[in-house]
N, C-alpha and C. Protein backbone atom coordinates (compact mmCIF):
# COMPACT_ATOMS: atom_id res chain seq x y z
N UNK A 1 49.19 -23.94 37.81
CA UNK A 1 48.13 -24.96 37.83
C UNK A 1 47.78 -25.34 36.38
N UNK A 2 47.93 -26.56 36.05
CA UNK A 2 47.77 -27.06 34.80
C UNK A 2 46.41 -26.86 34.04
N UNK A 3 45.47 -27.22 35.07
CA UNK A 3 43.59 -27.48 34.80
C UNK A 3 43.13 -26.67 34.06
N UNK A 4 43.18 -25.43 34.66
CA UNK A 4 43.18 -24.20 33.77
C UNK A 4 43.72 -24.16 32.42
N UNK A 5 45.34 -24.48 32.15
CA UNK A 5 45.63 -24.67 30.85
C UNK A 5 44.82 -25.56 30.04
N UNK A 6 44.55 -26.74 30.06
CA UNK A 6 43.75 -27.94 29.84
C UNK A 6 42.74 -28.06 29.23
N UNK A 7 41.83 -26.89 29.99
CA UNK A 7 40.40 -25.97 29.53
C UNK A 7 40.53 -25.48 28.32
N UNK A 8 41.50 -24.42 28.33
CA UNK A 8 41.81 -23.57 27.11
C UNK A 8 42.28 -24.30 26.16
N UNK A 9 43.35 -25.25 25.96
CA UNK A 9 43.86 -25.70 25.61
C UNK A 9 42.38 -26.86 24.74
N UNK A 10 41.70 -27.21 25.59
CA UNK A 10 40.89 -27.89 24.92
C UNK A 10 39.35 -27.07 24.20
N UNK A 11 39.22 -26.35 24.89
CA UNK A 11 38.40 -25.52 23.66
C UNK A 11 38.85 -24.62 22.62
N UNK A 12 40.48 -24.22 22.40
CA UNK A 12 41.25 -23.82 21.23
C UNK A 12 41.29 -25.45 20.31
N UNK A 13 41.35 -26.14 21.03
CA UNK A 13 41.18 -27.60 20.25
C UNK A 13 39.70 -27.46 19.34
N UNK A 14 38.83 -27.54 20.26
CA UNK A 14 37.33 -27.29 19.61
C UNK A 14 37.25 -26.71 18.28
N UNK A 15 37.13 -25.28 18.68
CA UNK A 15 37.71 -24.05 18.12
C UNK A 15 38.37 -24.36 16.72
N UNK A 16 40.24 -24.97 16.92
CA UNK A 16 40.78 -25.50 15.52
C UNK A 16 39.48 -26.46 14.45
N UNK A 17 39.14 -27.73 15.26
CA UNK A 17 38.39 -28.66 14.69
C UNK A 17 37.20 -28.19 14.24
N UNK A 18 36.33 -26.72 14.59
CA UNK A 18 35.06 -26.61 14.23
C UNK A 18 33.86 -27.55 14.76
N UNK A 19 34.22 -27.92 16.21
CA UNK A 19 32.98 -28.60 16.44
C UNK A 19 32.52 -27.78 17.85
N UNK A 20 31.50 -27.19 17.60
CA UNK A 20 30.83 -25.79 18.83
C UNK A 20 29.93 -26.77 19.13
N UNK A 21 29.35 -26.05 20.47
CA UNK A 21 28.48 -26.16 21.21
C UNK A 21 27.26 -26.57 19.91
N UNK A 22 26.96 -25.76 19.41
CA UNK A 22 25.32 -26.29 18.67
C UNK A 22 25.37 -27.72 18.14
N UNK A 23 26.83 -27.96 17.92
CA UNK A 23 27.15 -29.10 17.06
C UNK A 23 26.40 -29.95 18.17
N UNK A 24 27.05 -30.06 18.99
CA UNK A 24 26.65 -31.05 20.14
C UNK A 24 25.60 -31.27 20.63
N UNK A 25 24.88 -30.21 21.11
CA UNK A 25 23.51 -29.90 21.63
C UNK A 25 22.74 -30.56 20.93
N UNK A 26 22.72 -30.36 19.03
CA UNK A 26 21.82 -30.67 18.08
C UNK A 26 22.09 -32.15 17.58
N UNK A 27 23.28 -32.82 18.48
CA UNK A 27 23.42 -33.86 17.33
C UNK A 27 22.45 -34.78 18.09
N UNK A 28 21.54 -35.80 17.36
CA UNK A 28 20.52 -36.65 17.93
C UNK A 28 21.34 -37.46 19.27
N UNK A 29 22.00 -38.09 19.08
CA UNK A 29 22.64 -38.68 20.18
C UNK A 29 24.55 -38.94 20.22
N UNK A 30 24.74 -39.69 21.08
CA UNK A 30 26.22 -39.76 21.11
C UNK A 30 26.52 -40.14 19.71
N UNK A 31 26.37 -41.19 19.05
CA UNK A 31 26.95 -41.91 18.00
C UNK A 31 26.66 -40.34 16.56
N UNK A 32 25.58 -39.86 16.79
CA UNK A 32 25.97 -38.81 15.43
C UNK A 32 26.81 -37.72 15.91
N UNK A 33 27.14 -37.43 17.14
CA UNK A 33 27.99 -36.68 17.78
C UNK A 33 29.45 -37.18 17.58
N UNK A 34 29.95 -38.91 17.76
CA UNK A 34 30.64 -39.44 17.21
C UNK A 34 31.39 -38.87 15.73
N UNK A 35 30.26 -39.12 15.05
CA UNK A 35 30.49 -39.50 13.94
C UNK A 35 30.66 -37.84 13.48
N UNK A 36 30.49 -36.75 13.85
CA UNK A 36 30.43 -35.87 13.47
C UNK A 36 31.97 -35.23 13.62
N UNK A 37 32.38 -35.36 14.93
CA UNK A 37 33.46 -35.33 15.64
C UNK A 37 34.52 -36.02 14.88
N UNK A 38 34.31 -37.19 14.52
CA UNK A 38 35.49 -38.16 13.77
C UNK A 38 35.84 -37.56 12.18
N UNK A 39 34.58 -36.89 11.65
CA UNK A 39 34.43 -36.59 10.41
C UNK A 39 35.34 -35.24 10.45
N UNK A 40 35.05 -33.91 11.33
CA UNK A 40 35.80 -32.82 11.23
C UNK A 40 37.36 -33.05 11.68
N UNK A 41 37.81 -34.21 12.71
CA UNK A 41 38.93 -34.43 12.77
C UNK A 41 39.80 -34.93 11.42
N UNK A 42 39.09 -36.27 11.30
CA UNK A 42 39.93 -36.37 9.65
C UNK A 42 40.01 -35.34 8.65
N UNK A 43 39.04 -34.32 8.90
CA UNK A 43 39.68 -33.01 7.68
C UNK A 43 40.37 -32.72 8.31
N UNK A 44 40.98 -32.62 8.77
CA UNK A 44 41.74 -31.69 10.09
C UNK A 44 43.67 -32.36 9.39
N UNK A 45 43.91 -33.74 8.72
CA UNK A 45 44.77 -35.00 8.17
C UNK A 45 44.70 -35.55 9.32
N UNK A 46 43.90 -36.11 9.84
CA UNK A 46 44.12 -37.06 11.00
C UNK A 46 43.31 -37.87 11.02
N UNK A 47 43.96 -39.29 10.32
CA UNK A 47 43.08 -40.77 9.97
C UNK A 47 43.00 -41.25 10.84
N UNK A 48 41.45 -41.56 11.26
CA UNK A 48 40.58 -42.10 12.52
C UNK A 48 40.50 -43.90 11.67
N UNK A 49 40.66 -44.51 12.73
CA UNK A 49 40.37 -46.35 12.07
C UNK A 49 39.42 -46.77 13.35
N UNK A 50 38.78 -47.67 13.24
CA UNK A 50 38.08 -48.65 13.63
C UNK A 50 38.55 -49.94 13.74
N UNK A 51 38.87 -50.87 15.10
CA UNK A 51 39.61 -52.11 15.37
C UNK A 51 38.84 -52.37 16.16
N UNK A 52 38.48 -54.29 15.99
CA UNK A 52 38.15 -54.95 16.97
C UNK A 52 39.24 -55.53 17.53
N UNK A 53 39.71 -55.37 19.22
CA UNK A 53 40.41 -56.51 19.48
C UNK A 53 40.39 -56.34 21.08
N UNK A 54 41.05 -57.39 21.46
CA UNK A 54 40.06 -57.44 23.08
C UNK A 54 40.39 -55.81 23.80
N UNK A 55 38.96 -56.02 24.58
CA UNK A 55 39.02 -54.72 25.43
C UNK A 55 40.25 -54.61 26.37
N UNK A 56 40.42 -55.88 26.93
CA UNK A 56 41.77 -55.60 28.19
C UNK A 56 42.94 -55.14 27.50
N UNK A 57 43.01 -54.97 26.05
CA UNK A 57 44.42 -54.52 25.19
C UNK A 57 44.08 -53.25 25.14
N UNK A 58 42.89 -52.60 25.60
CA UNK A 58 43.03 -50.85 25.73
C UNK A 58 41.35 -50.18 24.45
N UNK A 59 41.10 -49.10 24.88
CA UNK A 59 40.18 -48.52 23.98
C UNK A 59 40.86 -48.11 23.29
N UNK A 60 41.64 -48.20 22.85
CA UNK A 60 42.39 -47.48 21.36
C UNK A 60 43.81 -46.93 21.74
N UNK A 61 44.29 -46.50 20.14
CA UNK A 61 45.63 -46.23 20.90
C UNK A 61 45.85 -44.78 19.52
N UNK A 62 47.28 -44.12 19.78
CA UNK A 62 47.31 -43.43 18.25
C UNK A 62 48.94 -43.66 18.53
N UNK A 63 49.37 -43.19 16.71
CA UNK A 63 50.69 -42.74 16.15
C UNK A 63 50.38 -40.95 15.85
N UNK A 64 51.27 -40.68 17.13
CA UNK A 64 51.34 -39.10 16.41
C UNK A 64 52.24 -38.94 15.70
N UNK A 65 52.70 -39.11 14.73
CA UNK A 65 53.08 -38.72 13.20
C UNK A 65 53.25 -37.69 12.73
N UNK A 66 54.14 -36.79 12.86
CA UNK A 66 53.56 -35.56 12.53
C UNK A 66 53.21 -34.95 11.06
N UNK A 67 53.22 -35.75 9.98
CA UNK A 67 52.41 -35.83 8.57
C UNK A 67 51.14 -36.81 8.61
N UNK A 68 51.46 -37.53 9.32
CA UNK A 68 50.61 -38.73 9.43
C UNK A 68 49.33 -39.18 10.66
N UNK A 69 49.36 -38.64 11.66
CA UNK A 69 48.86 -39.06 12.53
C UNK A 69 47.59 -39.93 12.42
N UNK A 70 47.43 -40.99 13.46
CA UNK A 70 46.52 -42.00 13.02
C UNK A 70 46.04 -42.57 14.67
N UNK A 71 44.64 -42.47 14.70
CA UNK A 71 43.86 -42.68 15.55
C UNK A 71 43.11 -43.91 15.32
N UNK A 72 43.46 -44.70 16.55
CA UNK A 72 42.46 -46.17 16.09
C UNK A 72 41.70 -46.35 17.46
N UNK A 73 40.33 -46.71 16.96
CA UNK A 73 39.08 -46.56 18.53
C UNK A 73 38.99 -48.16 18.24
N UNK A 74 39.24 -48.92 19.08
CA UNK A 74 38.44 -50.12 19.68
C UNK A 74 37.26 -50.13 19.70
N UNK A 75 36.63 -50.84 18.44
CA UNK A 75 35.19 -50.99 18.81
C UNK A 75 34.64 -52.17 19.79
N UNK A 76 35.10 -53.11 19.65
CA UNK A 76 34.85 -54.43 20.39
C UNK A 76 33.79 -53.70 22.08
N UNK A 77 32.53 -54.01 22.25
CA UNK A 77 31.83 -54.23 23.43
C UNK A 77 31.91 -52.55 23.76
N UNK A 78 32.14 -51.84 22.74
CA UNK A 78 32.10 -50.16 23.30
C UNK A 78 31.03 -49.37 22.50
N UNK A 79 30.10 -48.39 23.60
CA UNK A 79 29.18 -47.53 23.30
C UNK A 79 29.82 -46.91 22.41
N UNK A 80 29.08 -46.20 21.78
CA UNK A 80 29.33 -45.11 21.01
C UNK A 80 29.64 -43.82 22.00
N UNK A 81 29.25 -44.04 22.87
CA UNK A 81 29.51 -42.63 24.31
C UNK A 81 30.85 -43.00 24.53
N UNK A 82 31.06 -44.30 24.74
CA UNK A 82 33.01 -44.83 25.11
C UNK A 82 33.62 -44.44 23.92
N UNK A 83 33.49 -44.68 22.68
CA UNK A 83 34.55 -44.41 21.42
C UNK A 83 34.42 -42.72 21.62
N UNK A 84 33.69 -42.56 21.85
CA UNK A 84 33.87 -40.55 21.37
C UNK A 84 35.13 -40.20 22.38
N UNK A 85 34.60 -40.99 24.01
CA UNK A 85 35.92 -40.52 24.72
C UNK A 85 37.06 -40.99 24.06
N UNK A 86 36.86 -41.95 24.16
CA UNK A 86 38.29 -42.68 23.32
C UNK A 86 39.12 -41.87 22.15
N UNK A 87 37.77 -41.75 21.66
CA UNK A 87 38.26 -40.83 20.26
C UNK A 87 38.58 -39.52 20.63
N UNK A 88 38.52 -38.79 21.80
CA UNK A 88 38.78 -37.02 22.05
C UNK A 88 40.27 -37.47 22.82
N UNK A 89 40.06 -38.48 23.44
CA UNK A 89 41.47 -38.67 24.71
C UNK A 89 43.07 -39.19 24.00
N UNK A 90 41.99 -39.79 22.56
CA UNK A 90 43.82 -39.79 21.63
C UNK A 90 43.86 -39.08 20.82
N UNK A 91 42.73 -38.31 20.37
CA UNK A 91 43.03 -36.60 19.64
C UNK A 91 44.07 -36.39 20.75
N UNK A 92 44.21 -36.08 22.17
CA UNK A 92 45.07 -35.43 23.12
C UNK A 92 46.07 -36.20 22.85
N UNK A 93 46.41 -36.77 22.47
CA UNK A 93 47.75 -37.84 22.22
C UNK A 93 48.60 -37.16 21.40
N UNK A 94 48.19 -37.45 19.89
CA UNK A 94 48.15 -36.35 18.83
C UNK A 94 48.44 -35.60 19.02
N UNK A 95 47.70 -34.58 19.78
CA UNK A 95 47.98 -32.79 19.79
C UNK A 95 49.26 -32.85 20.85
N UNK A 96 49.61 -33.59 21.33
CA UNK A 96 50.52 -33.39 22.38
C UNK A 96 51.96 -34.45 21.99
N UNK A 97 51.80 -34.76 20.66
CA UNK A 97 52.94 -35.49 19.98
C UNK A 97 53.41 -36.52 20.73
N UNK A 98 52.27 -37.50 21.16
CA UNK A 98 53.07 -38.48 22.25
C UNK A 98 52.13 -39.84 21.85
N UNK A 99 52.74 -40.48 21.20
CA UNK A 99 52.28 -41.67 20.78
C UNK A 99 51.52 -42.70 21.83
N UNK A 100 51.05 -43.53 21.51
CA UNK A 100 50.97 -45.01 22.54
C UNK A 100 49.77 -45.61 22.69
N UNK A 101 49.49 -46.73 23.54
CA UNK A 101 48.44 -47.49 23.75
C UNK A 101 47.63 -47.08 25.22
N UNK A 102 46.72 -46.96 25.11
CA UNK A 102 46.09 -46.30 26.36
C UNK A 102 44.32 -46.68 26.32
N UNK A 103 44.44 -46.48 27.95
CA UNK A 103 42.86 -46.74 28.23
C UNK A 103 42.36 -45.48 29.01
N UNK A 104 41.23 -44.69 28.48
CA UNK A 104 41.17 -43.27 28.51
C UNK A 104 40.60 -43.58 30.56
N UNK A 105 40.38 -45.02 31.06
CA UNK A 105 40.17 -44.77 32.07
C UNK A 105 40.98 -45.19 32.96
N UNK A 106 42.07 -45.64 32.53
CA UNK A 106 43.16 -45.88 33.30
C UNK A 106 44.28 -44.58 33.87
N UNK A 107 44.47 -44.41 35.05
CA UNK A 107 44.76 -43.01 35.72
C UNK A 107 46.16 -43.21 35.75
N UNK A 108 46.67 -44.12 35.42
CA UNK A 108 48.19 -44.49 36.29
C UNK A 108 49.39 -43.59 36.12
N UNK A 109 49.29 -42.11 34.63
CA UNK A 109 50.29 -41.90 34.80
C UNK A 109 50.02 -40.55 34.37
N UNK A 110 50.75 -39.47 34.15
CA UNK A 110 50.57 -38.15 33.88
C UNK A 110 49.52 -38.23 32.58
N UNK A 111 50.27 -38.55 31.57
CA UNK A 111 50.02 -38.26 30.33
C UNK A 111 48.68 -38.47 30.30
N UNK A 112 48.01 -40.19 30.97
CA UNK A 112 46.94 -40.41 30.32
C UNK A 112 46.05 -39.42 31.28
N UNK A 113 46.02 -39.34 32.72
CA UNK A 113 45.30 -38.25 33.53
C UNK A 113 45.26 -36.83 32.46
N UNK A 114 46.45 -36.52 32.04
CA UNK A 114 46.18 -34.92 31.26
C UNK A 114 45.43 -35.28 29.89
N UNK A 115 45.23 -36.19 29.32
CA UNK A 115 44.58 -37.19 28.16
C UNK A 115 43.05 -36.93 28.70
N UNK A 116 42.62 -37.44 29.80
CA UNK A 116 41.33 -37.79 30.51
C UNK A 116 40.53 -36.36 30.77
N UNK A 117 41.85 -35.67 31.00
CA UNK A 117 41.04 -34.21 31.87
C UNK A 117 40.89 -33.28 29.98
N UNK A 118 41.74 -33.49 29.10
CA UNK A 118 41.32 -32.76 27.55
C UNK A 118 40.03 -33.37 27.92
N UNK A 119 40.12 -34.69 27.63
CA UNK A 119 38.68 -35.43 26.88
C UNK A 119 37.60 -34.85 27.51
N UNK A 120 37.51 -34.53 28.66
CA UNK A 120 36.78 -34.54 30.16
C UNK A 120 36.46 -32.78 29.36
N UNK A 121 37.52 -31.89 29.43
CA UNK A 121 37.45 -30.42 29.02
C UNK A 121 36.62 -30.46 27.54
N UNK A 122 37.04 -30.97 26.36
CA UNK A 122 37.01 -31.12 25.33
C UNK A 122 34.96 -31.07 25.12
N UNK A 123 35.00 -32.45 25.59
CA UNK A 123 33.02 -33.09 25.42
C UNK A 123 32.60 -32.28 26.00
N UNK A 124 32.88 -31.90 27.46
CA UNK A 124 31.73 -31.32 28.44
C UNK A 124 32.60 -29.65 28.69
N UNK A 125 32.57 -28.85 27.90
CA UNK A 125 33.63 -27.54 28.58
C UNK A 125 32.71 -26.81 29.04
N UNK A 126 33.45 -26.49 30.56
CA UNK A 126 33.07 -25.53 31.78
C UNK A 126 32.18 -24.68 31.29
N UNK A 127 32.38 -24.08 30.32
CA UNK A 127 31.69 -22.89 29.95
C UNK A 127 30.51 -23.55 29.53
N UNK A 128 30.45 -24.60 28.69
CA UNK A 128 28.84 -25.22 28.03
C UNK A 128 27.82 -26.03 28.93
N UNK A 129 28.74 -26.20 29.96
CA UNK A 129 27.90 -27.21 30.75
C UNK A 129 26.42 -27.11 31.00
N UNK A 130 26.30 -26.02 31.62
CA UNK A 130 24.60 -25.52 32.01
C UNK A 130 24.07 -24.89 30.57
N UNK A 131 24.32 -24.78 29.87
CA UNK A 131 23.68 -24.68 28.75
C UNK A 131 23.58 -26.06 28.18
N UNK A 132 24.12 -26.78 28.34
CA UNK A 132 24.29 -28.22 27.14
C UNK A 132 23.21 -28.95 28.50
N UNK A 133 22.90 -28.00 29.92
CA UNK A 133 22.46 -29.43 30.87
C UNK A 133 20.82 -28.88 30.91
N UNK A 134 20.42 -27.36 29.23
CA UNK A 134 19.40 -26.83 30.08
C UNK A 134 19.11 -26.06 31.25
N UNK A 135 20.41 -25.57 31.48
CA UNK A 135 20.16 -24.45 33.17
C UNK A 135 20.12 -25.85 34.10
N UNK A 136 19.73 -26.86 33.96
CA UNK A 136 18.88 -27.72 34.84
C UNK A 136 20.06 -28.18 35.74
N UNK A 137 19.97 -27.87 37.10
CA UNK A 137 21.16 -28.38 38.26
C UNK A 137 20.33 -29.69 38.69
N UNK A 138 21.24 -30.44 38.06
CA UNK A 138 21.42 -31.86 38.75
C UNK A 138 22.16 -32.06 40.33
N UNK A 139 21.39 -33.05 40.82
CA UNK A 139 21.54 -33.65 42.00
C UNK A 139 22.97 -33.11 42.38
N UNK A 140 23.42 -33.20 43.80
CA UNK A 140 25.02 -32.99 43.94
C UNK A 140 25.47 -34.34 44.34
N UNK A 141 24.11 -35.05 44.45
CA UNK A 141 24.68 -36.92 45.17
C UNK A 141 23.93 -37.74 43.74
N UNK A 142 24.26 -37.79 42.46
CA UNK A 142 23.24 -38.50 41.82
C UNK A 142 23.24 -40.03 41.76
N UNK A 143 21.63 -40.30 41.53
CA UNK A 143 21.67 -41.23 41.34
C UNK A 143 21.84 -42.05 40.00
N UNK A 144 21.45 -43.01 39.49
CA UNK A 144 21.57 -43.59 38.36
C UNK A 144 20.68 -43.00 37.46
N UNK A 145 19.57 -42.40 37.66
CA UNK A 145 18.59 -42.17 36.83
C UNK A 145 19.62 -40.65 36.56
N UNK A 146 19.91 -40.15 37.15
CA UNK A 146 20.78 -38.30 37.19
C UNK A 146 21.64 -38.57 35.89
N UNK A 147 22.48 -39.04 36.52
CA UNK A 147 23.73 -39.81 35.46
C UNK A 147 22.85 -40.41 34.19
N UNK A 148 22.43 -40.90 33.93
CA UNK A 148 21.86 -41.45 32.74
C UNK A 148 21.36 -39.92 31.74
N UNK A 149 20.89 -39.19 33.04
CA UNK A 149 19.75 -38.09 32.07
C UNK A 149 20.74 -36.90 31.65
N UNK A 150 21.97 -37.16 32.70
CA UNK A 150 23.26 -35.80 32.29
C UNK A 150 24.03 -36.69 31.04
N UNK A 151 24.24 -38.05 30.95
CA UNK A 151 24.49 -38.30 30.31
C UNK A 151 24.14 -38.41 28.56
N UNK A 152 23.30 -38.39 28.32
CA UNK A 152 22.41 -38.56 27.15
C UNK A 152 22.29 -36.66 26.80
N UNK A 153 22.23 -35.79 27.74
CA UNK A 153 22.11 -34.36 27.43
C UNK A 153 24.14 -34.20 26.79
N UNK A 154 24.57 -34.12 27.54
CA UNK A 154 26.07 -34.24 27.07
C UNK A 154 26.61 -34.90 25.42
N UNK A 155 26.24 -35.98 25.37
CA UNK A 155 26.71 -36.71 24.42
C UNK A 155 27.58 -37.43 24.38
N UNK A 156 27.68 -37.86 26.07
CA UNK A 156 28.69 -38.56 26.25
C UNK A 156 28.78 -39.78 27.45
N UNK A 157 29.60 -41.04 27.48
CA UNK A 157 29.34 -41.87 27.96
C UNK A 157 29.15 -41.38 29.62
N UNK A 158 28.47 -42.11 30.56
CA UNK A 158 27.80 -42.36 31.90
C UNK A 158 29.12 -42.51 32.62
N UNK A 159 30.18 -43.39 32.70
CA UNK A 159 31.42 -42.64 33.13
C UNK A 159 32.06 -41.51 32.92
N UNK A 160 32.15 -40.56 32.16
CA UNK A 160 32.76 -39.59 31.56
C UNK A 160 31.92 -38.22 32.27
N UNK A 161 30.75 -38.63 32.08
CA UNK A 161 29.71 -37.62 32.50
C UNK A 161 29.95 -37.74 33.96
N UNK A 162 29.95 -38.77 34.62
CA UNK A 162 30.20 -38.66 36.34
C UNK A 162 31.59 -38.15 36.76
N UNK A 163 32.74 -38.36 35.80
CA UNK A 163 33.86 -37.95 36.38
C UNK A 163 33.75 -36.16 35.68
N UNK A 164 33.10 -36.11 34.81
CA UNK A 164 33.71 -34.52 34.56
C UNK A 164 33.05 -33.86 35.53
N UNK A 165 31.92 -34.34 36.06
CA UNK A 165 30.59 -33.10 36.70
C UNK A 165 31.45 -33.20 38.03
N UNK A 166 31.99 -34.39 38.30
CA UNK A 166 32.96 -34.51 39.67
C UNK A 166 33.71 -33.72 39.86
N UNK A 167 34.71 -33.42 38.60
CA UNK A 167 35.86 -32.21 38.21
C UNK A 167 35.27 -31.20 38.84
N UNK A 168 34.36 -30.49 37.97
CA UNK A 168 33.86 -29.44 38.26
C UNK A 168 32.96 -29.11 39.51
N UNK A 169 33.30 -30.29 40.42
CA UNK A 169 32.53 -29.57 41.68
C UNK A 169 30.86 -29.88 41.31
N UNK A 170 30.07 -30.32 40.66
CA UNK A 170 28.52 -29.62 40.52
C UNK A 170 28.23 -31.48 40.87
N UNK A 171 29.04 -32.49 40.84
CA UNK A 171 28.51 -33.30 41.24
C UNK A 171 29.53 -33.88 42.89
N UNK A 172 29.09 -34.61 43.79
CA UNK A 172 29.93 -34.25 45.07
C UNK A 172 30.94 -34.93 44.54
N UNK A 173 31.67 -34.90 45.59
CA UNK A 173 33.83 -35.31 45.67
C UNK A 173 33.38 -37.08 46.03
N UNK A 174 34.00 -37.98 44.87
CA UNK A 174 33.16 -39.38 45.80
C UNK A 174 31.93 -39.86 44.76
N UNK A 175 31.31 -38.99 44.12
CA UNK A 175 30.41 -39.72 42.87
C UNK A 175 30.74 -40.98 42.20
N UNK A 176 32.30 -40.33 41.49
CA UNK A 176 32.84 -41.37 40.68
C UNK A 176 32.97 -42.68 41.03
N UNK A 177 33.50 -42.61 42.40
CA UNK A 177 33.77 -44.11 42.93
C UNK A 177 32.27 -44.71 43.90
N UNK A 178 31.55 -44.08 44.02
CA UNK A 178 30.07 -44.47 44.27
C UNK A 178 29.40 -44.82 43.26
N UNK A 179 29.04 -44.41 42.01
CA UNK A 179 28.98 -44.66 40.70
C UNK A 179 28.99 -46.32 40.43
């Protein structure tokens, strides 16, 4: 079973990059969480860029390079909660030496699903969840106000937050596409 690898795989990611739990918890909101995240990756040699160009051409894409690697987030009409995914789901690109153009919510094919489930492992990991949510068990059917308030505790965008809590069972099977 892959999922399991995925997990590990993405908090040894963490782990390499130096960005823990406190990082997250403490950063004021998504965008200094962003920005914090983008900052320990580029020490890491991995040049993060900023592009406007239409959204239907994808949230970003990378060159895994292996001297070079280069991450570019689509800013055009995107939260700062969307670029972080963006920005963790082509770190997984990168770490997995597989170049290309991708939309971290487009499911259509292995790579980007195992892309979605890092990003998904990466922001929100199993282990931090109820600590990063406050102990506090959210709804198992939420509503918009749920999602908004798991979202903003996380540091991460209102889609991302409904599909990971989905993953993990703590929000029901069916959120995402009710959502």
């Amino acid at each position: 079973n892959a999922v399991p690898d995925i997990e590990s795989f993405a908090l040894s990611a963490r782990k390499y990059f130096g960005i823990t739990l406190e990082d997250q918890r403490d950063a004021k909101d998504a965008k200094a969480f962003y920005t914090l995240c983008r900052k320990k990756i580029e020490d890491k040699g991995i040049y993060v860029l900023h592009a406007s160009f239409p959204s239907e051409d994808g949230s970003g894409f990378c060159l895994a390079h292996p001297e070079s690697p280069v991450i570019v987030v689509n800013t055009k009409n995107q939260t700062r909660a969307r670029r972080l995914f963006t920005l963790i789901h082509e770190l997984a690109h990168v770490l997995m030496g597989k170049s290309g153009i991708s939309d971290p919510f487009v499911r259509k094919n292995a790579v980007e699903r195992r892309c979605n489930r890092f990003a998904g492992a990466f922001l929100a990991p199993k282990t931090f969840i109820h600590s990063l949510l406050k102990n506090a068990t959210p709804s198992k059917h939420p509503d918009t106000d749920d999602v908004a308030w798991v979202s903003r505790r996380l540091k991460i965008s209102q889609e991302a937050s409904v599909l990971r809590l989905e993953q993990l069972g703590i929000f029901a099977e069916g959120s995402h596409s009710s959502w």
